[in-house]
N, C-alpha and C. Protein backbone atom coordinates (compact mmCIF):
# COMPACT_ATOMS: atom_id res chain seq x y z
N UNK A 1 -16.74 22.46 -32.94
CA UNK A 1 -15.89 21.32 -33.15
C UNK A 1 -14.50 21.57 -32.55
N UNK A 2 -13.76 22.68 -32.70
CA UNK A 2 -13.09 23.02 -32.31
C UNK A 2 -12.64 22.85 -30.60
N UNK A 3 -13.80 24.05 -30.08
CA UNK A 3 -13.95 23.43 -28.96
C UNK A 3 -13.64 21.63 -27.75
N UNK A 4 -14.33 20.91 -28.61
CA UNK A 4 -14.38 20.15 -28.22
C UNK A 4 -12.95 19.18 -28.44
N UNK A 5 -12.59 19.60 -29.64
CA UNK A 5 -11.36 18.67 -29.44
C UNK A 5 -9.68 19.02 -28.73
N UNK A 6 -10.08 20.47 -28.93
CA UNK A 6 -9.31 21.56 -27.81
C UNK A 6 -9.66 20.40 -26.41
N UNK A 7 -10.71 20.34 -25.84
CA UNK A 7 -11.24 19.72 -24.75
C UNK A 7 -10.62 18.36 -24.07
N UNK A 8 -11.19 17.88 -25.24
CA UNK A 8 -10.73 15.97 -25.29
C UNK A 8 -9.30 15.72 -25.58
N UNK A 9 -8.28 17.37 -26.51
CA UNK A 9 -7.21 16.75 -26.39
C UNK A 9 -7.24 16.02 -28.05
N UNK A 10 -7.93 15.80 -29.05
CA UNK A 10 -7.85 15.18 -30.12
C UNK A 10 -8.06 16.11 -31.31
N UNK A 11 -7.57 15.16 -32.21
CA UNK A 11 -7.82 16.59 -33.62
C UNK A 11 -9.49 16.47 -34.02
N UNK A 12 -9.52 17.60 -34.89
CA UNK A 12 -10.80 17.79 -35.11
C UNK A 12 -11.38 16.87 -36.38
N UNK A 13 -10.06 16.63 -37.20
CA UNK A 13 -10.20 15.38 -37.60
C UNK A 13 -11.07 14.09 -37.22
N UNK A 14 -10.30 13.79 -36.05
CA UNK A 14 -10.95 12.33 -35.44
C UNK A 14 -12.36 12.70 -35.00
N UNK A 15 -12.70 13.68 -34.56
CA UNK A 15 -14.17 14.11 -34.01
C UNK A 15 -15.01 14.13 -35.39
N UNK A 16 -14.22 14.84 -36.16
CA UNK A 16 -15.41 14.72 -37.54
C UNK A 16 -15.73 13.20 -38.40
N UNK A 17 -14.91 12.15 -37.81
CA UNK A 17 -14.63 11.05 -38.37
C UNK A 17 -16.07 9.95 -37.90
N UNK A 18 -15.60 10.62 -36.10
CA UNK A 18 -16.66 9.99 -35.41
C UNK A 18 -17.98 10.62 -35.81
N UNK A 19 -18.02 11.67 -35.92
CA UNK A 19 -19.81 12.26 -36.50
C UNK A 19 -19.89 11.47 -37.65
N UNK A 20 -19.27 11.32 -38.40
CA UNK A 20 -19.67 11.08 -39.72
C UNK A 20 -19.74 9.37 -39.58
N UNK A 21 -19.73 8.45 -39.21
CA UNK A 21 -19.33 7.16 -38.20
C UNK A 21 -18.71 6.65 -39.21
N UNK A 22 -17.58 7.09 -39.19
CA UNK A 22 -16.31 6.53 -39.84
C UNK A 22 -15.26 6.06 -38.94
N UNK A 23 -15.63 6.28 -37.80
CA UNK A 23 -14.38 5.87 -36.93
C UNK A 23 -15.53 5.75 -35.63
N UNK A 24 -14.94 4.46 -34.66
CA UNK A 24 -15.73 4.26 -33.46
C UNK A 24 -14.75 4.88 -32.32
N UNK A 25 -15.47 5.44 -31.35
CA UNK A 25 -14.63 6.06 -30.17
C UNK A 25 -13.45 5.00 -29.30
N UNK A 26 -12.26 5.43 -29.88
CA UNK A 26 -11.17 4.76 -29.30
C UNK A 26 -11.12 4.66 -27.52
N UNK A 27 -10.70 3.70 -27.05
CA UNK A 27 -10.49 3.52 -25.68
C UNK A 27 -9.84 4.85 -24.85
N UNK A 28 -8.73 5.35 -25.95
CA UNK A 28 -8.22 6.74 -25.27
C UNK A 28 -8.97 8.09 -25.57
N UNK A 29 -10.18 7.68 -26.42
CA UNK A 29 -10.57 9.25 -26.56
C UNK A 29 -12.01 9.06 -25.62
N UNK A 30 -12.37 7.63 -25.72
CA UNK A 30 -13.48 7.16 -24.34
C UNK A 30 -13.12 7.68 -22.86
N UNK A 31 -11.83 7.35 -22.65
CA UNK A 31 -11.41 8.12 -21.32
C UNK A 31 -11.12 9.80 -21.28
N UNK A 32 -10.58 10.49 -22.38
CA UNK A 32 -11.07 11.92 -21.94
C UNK A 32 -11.98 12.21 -21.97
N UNK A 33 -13.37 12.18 -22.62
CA UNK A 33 -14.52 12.22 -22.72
C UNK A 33 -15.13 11.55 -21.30
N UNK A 34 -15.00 10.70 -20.83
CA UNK A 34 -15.11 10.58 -19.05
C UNK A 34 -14.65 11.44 -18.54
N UNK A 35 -13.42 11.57 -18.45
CA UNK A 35 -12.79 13.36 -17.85
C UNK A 35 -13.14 13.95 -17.52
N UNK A 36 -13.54 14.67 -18.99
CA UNK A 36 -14.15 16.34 -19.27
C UNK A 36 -15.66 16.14 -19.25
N UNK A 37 -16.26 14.88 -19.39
CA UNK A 37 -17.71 15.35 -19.83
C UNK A 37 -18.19 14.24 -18.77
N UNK A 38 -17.82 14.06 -18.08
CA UNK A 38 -18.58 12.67 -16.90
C UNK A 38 -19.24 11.44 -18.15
N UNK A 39 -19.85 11.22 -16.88
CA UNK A 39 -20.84 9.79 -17.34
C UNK A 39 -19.76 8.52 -17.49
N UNK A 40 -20.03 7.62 -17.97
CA UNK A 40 -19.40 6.19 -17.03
C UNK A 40 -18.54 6.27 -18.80
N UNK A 41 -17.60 5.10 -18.51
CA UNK A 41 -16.54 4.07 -19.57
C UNK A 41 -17.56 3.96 -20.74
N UNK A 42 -18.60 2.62 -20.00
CA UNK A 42 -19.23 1.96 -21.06
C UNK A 42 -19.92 2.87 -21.67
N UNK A 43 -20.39 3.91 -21.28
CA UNK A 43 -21.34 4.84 -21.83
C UNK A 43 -20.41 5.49 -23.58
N UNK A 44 -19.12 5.77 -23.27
CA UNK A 44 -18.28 6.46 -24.16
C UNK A 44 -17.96 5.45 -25.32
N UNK A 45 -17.35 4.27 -24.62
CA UNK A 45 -17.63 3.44 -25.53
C UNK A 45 -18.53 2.51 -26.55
N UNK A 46 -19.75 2.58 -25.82
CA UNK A 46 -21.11 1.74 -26.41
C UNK A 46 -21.12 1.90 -27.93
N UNK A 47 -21.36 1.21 -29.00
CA UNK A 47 -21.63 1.09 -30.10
C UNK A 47 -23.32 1.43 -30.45
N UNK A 48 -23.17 2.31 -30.58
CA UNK A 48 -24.68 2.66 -31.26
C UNK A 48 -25.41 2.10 -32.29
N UNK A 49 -24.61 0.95 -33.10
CA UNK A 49 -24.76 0.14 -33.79
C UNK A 49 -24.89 -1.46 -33.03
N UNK A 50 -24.77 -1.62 -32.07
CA UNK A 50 -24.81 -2.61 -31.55
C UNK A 50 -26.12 -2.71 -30.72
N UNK A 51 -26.37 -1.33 -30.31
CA UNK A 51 -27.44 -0.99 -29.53
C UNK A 51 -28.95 -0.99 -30.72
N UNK A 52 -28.79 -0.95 -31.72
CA UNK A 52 -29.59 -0.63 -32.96
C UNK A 52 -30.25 -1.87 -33.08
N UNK A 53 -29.14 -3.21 -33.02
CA UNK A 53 -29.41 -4.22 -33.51
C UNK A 53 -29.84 -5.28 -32.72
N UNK A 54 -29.25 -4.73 -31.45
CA UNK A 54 -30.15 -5.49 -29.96
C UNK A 54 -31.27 -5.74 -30.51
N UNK A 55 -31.99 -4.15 -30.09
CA UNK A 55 -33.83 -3.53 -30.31
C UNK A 55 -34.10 -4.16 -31.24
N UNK A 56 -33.88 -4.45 -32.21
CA UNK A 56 -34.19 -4.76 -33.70
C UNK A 56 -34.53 -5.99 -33.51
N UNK A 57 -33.45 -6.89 -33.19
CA UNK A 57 -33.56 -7.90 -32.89
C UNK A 57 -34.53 -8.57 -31.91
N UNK A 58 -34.69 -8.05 -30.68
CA UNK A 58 -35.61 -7.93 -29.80
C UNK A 58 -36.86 -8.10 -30.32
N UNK A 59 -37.41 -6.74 -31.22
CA UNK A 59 -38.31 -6.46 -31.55
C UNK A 59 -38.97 -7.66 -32.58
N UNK A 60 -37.69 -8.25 -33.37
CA UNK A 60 -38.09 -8.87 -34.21
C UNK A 60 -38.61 -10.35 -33.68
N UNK A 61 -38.13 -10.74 -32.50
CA UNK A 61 -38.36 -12.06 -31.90
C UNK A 61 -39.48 -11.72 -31.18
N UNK A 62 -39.98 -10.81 -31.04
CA UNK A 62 -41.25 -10.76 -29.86
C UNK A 62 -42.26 -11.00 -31.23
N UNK A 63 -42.16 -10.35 -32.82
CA UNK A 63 -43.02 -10.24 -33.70
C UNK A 63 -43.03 -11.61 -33.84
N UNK A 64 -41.80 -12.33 -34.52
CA UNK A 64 -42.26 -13.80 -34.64
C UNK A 64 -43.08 -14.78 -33.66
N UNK A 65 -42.75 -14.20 -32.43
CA UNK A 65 -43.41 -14.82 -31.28
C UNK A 65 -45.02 -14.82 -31.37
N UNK A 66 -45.47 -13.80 -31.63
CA UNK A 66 -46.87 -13.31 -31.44
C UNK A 66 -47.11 -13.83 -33.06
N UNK A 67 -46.87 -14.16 -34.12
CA UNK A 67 -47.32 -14.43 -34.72
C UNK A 67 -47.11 -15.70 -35.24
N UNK A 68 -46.34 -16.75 -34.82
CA UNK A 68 -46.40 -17.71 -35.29
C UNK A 68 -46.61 -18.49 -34.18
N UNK A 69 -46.92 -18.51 -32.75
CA UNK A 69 -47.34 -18.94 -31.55
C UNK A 69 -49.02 -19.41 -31.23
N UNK A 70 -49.05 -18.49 -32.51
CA UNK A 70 -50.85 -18.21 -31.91
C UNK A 70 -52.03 -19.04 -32.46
């Protein structure tokens, strides 16, 4: 943990905040994490909760589909 926020530049605080998803990755800790660790903006920023509820959702309209279509 340490490490990493040595890295990014943030306390270890905010990193343990984000594991624990108490806090979503701020715009400025999204860009050191591009920095130091590559991979794109949206990637740092994406909501993993948003991404949860896409699928879900998805999933759930293809079920109603197939079953009340038929």
């Amino acid at each position: 943990m340490a490490g990493l926020s040595d890295l990014i530049g943030v306390s270890r605080r905010a990193i343990n905040a984000r594991l624990d998803k108490r806090r979503s990755i701020s715009p400025e800790m999204a860009l050191q994490l591009l920095r130091r660790l590559g991979n794109t903006l949206q990637f740092w920023l994406a909501d993993p909760m948003t991404v949860d509820r896409t699928e879900a959702s998805g999933d759930l309209g293809k079920t109603a589909k197939r079953n009340y279509t038929s």
